[in-house]
Protein backbone atom coordinates (compact mmCIF):
# COMPACT_ATOMS: atom_id res chain seq x y z
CA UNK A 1 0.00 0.00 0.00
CA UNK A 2 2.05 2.94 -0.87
CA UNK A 3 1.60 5.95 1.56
CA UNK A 4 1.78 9.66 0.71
CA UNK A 5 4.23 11.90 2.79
CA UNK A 6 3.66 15.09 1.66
CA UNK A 7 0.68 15.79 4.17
CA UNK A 8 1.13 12.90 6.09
CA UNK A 9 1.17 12.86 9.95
CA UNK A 10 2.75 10.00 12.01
CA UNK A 11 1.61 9.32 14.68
CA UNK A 12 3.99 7.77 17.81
CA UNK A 13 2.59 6.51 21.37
CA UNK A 14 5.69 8.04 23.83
CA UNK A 15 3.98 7.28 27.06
CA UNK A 16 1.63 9.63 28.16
CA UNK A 17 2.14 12.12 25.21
CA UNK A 18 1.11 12.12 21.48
CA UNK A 19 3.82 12.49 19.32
CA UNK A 20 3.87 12.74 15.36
CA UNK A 21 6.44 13.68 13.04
CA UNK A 22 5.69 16.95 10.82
CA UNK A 23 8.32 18.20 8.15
CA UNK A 24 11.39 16.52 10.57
CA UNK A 25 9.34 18.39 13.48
CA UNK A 26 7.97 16.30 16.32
CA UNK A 27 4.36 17.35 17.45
CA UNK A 28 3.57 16.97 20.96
CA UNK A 29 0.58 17.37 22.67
CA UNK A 30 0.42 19.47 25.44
CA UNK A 31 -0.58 18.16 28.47
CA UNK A 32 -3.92 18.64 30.11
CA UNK A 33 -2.29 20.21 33.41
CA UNK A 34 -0.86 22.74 30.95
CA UNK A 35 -3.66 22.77 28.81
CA UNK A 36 -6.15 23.85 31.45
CA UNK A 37 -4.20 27.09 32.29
CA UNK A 38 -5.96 28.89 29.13
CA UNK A 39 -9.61 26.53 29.40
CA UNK A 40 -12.99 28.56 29.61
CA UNK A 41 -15.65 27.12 32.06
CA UNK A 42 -19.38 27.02 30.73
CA UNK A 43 -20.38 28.96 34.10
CA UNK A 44 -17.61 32.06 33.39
CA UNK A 45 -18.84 31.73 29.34
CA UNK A 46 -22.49 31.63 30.43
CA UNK A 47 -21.99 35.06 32.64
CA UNK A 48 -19.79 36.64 29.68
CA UNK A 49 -23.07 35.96 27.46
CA UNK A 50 -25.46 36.84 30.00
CA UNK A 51 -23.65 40.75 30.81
CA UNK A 52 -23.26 41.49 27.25
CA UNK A 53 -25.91 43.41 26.16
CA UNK A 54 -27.56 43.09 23.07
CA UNK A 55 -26.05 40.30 21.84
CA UNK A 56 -27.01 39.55 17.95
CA UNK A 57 -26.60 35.79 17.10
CA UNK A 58 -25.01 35.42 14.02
CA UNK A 59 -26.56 32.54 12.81
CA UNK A 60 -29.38 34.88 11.90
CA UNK A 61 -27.14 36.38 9.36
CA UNK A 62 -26.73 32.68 7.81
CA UNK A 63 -28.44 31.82 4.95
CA UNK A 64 -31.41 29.29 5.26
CA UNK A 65 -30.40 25.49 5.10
CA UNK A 66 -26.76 26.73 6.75
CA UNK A 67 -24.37 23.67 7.22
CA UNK A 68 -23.32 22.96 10.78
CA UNK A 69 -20.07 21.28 9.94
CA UNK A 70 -17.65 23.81 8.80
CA UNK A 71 -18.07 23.12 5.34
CA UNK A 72 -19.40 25.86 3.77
CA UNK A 73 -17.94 29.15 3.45
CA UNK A 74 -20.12 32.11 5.13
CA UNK A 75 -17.28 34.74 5.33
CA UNK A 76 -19.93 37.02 3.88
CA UNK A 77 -22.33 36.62 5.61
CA UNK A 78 -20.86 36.50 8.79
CA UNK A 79 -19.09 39.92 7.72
CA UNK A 80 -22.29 41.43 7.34
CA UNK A 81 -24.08 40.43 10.24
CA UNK A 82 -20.65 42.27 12.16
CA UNK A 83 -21.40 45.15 10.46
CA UNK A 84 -24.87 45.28 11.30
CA UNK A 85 -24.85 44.91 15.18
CA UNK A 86 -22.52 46.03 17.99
CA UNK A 87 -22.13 42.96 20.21
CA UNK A 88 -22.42 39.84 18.59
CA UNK A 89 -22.20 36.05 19.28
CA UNK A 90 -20.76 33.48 16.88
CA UNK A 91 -23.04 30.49 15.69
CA UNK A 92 -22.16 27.28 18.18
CA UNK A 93 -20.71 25.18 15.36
CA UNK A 94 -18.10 25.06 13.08
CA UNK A 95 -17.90 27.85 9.86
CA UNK A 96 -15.74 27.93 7.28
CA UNK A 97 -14.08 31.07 6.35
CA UNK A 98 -11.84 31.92 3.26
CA UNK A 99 -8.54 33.95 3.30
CA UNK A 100 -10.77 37.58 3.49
CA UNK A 101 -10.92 36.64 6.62
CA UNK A 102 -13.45 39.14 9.04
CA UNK A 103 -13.03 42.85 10.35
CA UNK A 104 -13.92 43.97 13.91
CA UNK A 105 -15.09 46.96 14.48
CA UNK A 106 -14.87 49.87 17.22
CA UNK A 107 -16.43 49.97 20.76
CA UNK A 108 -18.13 46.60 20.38
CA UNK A 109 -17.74 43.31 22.43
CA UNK A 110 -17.37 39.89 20.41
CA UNK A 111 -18.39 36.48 22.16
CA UNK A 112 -18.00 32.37 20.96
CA UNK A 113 -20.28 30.33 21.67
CA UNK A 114 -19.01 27.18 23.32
CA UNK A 115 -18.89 24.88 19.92
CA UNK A 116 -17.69 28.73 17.83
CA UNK A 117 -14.99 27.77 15.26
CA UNK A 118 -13.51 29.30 12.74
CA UNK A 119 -12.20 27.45 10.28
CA UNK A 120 -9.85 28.77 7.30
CA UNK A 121 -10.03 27.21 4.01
CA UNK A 122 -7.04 26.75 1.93
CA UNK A 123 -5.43 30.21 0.87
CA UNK A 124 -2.74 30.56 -2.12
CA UNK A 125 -1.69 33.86 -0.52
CA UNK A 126 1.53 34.15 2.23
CA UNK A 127 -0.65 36.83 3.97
CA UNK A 128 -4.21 36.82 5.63
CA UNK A 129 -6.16 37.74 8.95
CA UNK A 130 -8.40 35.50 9.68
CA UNK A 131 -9.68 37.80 12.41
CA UNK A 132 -8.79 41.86 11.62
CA UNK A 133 -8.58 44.42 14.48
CA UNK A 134 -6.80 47.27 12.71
CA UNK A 135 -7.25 50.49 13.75
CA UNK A 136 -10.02 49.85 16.07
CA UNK A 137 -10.72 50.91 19.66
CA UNK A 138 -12.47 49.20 22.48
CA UNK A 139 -12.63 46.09 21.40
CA UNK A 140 -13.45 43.03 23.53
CA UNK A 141 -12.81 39.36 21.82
CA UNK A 142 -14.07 36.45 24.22
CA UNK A 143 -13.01 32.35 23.68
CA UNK A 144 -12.06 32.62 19.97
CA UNK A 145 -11.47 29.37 18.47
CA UNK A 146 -9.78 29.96 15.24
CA UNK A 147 -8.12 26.90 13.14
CA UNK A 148 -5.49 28.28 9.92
CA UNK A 149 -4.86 26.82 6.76
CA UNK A 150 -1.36 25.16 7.57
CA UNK A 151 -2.24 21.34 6.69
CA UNK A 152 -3.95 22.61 3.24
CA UNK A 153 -2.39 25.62 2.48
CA UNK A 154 -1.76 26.27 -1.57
CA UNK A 155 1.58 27.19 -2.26
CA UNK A 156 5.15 27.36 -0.25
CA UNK A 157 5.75 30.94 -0.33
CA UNK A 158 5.02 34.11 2.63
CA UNK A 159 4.82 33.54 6.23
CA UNK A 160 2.43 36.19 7.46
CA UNK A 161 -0.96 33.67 7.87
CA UNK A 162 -2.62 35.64 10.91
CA UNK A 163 -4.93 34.04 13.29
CA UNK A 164 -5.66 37.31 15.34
CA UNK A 165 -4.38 40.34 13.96
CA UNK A 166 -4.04 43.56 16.34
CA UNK A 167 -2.86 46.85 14.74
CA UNK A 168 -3.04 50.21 15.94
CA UNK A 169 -5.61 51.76 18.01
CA UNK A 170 -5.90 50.54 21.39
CA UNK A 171 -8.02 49.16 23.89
CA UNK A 172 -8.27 45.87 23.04
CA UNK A 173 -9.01 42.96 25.46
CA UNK A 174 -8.89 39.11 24.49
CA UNK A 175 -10.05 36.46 26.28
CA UNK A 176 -8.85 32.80 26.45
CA UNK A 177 -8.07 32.56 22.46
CA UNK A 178 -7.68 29.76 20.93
CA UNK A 179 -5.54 29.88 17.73
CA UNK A 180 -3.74 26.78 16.05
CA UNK A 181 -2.34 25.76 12.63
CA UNK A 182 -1.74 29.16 11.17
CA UNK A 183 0.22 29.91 7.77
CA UNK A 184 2.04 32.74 10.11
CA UNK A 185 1.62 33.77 13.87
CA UNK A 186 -1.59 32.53 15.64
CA UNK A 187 -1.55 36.49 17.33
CA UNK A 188 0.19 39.31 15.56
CA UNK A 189 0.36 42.88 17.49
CA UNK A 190 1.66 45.63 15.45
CA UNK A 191 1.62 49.27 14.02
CA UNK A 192 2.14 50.91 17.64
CA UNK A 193 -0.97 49.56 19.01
CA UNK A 194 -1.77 50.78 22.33
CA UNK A 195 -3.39 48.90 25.97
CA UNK A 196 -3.87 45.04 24.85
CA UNK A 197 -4.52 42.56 27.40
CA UNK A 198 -4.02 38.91 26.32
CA UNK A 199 -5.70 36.47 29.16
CA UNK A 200 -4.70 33.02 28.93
CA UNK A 201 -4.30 32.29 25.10
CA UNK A 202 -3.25 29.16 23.66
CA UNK A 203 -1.39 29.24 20.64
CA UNK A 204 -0.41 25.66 18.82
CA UNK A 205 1.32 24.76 16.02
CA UNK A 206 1.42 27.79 14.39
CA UNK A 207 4.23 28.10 11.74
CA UNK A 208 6.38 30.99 12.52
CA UNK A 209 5.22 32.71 15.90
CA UNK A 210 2.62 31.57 18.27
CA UNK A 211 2.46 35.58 19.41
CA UNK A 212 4.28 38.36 17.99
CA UNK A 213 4.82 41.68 19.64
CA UNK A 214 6.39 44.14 17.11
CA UNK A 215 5.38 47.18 17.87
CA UNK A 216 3.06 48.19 21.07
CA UNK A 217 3.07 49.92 24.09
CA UNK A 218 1.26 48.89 26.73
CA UNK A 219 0.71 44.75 26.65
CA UNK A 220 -0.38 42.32 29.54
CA UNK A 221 -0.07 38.88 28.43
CA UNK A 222 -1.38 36.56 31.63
CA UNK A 223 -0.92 32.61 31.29
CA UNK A 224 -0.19 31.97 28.07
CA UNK A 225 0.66 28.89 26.57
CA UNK A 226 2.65 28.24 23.29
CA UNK A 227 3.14 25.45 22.09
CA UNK A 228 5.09 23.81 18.82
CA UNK A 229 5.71 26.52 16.43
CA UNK A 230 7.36 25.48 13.89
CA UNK A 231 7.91 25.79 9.69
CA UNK A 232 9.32 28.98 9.02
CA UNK A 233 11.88 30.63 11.10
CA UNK A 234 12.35 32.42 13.74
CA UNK A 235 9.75 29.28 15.10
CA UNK A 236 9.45 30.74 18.71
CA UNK A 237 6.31 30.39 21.09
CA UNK A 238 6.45 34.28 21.60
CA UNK A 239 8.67 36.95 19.64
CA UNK A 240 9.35 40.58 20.66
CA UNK A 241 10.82 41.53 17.69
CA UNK A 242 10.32 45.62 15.88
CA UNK A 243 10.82 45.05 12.28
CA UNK A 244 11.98 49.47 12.42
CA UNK A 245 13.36 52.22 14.34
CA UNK A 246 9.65 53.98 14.02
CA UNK A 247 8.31 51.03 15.90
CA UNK A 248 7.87 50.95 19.85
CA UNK A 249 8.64 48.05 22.57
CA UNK A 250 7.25 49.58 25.83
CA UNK A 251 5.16 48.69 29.00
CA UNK A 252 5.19 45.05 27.81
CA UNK A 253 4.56 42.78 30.76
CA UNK A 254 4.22 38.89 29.95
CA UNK A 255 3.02 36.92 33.23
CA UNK A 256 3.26 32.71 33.97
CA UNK A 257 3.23 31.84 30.25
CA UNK A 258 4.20 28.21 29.62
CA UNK A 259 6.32 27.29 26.38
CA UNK A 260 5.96 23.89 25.05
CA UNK A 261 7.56 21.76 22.60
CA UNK A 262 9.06 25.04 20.50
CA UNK A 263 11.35 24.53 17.48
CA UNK A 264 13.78 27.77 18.44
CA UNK A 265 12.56 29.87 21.52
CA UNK A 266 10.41 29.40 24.51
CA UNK A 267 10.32 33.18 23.83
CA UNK A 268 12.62 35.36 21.50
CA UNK A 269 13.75 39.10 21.94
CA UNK A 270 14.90 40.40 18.46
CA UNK A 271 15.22 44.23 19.04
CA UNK A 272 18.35 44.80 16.30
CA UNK A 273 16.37 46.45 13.82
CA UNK A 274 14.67 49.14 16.62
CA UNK A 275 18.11 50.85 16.33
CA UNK A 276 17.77 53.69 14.10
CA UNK A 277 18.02 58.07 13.92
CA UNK A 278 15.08 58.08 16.33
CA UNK A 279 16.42 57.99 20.10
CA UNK A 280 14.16 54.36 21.66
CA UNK A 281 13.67 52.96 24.88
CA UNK A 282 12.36 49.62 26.00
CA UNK A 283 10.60 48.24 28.83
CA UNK A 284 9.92 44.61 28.83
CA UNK A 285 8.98 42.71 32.28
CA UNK A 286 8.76 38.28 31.90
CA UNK A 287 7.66 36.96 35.00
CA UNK A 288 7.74 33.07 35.48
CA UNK A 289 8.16 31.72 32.30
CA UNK A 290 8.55 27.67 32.28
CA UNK A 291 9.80 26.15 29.09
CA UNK A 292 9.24 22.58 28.46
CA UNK A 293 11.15 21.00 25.24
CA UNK A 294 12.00 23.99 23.47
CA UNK A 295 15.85 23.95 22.22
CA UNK A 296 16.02 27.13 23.87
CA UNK A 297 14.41 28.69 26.62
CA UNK A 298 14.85 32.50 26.01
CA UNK A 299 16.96 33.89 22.85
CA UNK A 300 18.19 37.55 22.77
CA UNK A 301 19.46 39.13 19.62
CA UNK A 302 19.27 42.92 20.71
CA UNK A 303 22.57 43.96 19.11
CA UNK A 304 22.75 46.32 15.90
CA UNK A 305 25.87 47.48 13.96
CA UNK A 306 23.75 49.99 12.26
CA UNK A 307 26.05 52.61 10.98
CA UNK A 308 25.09 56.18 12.24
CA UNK A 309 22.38 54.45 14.62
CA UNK A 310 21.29 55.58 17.67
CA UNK A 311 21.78 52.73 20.67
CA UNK A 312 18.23 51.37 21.75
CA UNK A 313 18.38 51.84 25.82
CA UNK A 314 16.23 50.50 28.39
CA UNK A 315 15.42 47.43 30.42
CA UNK A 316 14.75 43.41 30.38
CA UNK A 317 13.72 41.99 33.28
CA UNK A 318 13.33 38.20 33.50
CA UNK A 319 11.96 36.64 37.13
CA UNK A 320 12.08 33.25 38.47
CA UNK A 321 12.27 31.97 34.90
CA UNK A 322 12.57 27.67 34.52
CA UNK A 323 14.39 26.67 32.02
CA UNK A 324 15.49 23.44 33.46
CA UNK A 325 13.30 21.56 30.42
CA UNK A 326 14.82 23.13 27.13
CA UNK A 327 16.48 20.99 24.93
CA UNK A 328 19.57 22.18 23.90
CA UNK A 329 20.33 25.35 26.15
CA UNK A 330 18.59 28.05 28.70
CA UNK A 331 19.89 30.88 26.74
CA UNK A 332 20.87 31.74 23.58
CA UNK A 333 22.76 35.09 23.40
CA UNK A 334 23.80 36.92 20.65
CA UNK A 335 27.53 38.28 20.21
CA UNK A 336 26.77 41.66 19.28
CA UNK A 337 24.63 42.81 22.30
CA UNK A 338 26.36 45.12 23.44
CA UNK A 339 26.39 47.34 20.75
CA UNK A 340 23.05 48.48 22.19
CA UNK A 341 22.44 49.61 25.98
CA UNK A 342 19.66 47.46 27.14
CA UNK A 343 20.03 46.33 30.81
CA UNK A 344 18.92 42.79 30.90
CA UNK A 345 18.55 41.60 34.46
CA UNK A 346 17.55 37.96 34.95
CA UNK A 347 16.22 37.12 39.09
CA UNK A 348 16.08 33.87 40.27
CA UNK A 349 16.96 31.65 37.11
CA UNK A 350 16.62 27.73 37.30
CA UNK A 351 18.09 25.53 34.37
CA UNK A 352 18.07 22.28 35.85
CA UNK A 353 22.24 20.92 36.39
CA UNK A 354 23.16 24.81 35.04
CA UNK A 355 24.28 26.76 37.63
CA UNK A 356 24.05 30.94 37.41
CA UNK A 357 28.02 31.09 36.54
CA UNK A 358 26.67 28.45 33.95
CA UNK A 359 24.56 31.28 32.78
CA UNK A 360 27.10 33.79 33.12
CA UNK A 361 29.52 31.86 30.87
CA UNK A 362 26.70 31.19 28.10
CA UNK A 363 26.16 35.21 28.32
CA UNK A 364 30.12 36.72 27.63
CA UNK A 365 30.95 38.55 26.89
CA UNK A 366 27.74 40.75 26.82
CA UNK A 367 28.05 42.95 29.60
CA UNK A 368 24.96 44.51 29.96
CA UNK A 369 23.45 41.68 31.61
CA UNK A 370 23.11 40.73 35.66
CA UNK A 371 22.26 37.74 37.20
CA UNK A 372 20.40 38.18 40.29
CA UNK A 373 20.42 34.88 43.22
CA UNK A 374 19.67 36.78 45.68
């Protein structure tokens, strides 16, 4: 019986965990004590439902005869129905939605239903949002369950598959997301967004990021977990990483996320290309991260031999970060770092048989970093 590869999964019994092979990448499944950090209780969904007012069900925007099973693409409709109302619900069962993906709007709260999925079908395009908050304010997103194109995408090219975009404006609040198998990042913040609170998301599988922070100020991320990114570099489970000198890294504050099973990074700090004319500063705060089974638990690349560029300056502080379970090291530091002035203080560090001169060693010769015991 001759087997096809190309989209094939292979599935392994390790154990207790689910293993199968993806592209030379081994999937794991996250474990349900991990798992249940980000989960959404019917009682806490029923009272998000019940204090929204004026909640429009969007199945009424469905045309008659609708299929249940996520096989039918309603992008449209579902579009309009958005438009139409303020606060809206999504239908309790699976719908298909094509690489247009759906726009939020302004000052409006946005609820799924227990059994809510989206589902993306097949896009030819490197690029798409499957949900769109650009330029919006007030926004509240609740229990989004949002599955990208990955295992049927059309074509080999672009990495920039979104699950939830965020872009400019501010004010935006999401609630226990959901996001797997995206073409690019499962979340994507950008364009010098302003006051986003992630609570518990769960980002899986995603290709390049599982969240990306690349330009905001002002960002609470609480109990996150992300979980095998992998397929197109940098592969980390979340990367702080400005793509200009115009962009801004400040107030970002990223509390008891879990990373699980990463290609690269637990989480990745790429701030290089901030340097620029424009004087920056960065404030970053990671409190508690555990990494399990990524080959690294943190990465920082925050050096720039930009001619004529301004030094970025400001601070990095990691806390009672546990790296004991990455693969192949706790840190990976890059050579150039101090060719920018960012204080990176790391309190209370465990990485299993590495002691903190084992730390210290894997850091020089930076010298803008500290290593805290006490």
């Amino acid at each position: 019986m001759k087997t096809t590869l190309k989209l094939a999964l292979i599935f392994l019994t390790l154990g207790c965990k689910t293993v199968y092979s993806q592209n030379g990448f081994d999937y794991q499944k996250v474990p349900d004590n991990i798992r249940s950090k980000t989960a959404v209780s019917d009682d806490e969904r029923a009272k998000t439902i019940a204090n929204v007012s004026n909640l429009y069900d969007l199945t009424k925007s469905l045309p008659s005869g609708f299929a249940r099973d996520g096989s039918v693409d309603y992008t449209d409709y579902l579009q309009n129905g958005i438009n139409s109302n303020q606060n809206v619900i999504f239908p309790d069962f699976p719908v298909l939605v094509n690489p247009k993906g759906l726009s939020l709007k302004s000052n409006t709260t946005v609820v799924f239903a227990k059994n809510s999925k989206l589902i993306s079908s097949p896009a030819s395009t490197g690029s798409y949002q499957i949900i769109r908050i650009h330029n919006l304010n007030n926004v509240k997103l609740y229990y989004p369950n949002i599955v990208g194109d990955r295992n049927g995408h059309i074509g080999s090219t672009g990495e920039w598959g979104m699950g939830i975009s965020i872009r400019g404006g501010g004010g935006i609040e999401v609630y226990n997301a959901n996001v797997s198998n995206c073409w690019g990042d499962g979340i994507y913040l950008a364009d010098g967004v302003k006051n986003v609170t992630l609570n518990c998301p769960y980002v899986d599988n995603n290709r390049r990021n599982g969240i990306s922070i690349v330009s905001a100020n002002g960002v609470k991320v609480t109990n996150a977990v992300a979980s095998n990114t992998n397929g197109s570099q940098p592969m980390a489970g979340i990367d702080i990483e400005p793509n200009r000198n115009s962009d801004v890294i400040d107030n970002i504050s990223v509390q008891d996320p879990v990373t699980y099973n990463n290609k690269m990074q637990g989480i990745l700090f790429v701030l290089k290309s901030l340097a620029g004319p424009v004087d920056k500063n960065v404030n970053i705060d990671i409190v508690n991260h555990k990494d399990i089974g990524s080959s690294y638990g943190m990465g920082f690349y925050n050096g720039s031999k930009k001619q004529g560029a301004l030094p970025v300056k400001g601070n990095i502080h990691i806390v009672n970060p546990d790296w004991s379970g990455s693969k192949q090291s706790p840190i990976l530091m890059d050579k150039d770092m101090d060719s920018n002035q960012v204080d990176l203080k790391i309190t209370h560090a465990k990485a299993g048989r590495k002691s903190a001169s084992d730390l210290k060693r894997i850091a020089s010769p930076a010298k803008n970093v500290e290593f805290d015991d006490n």
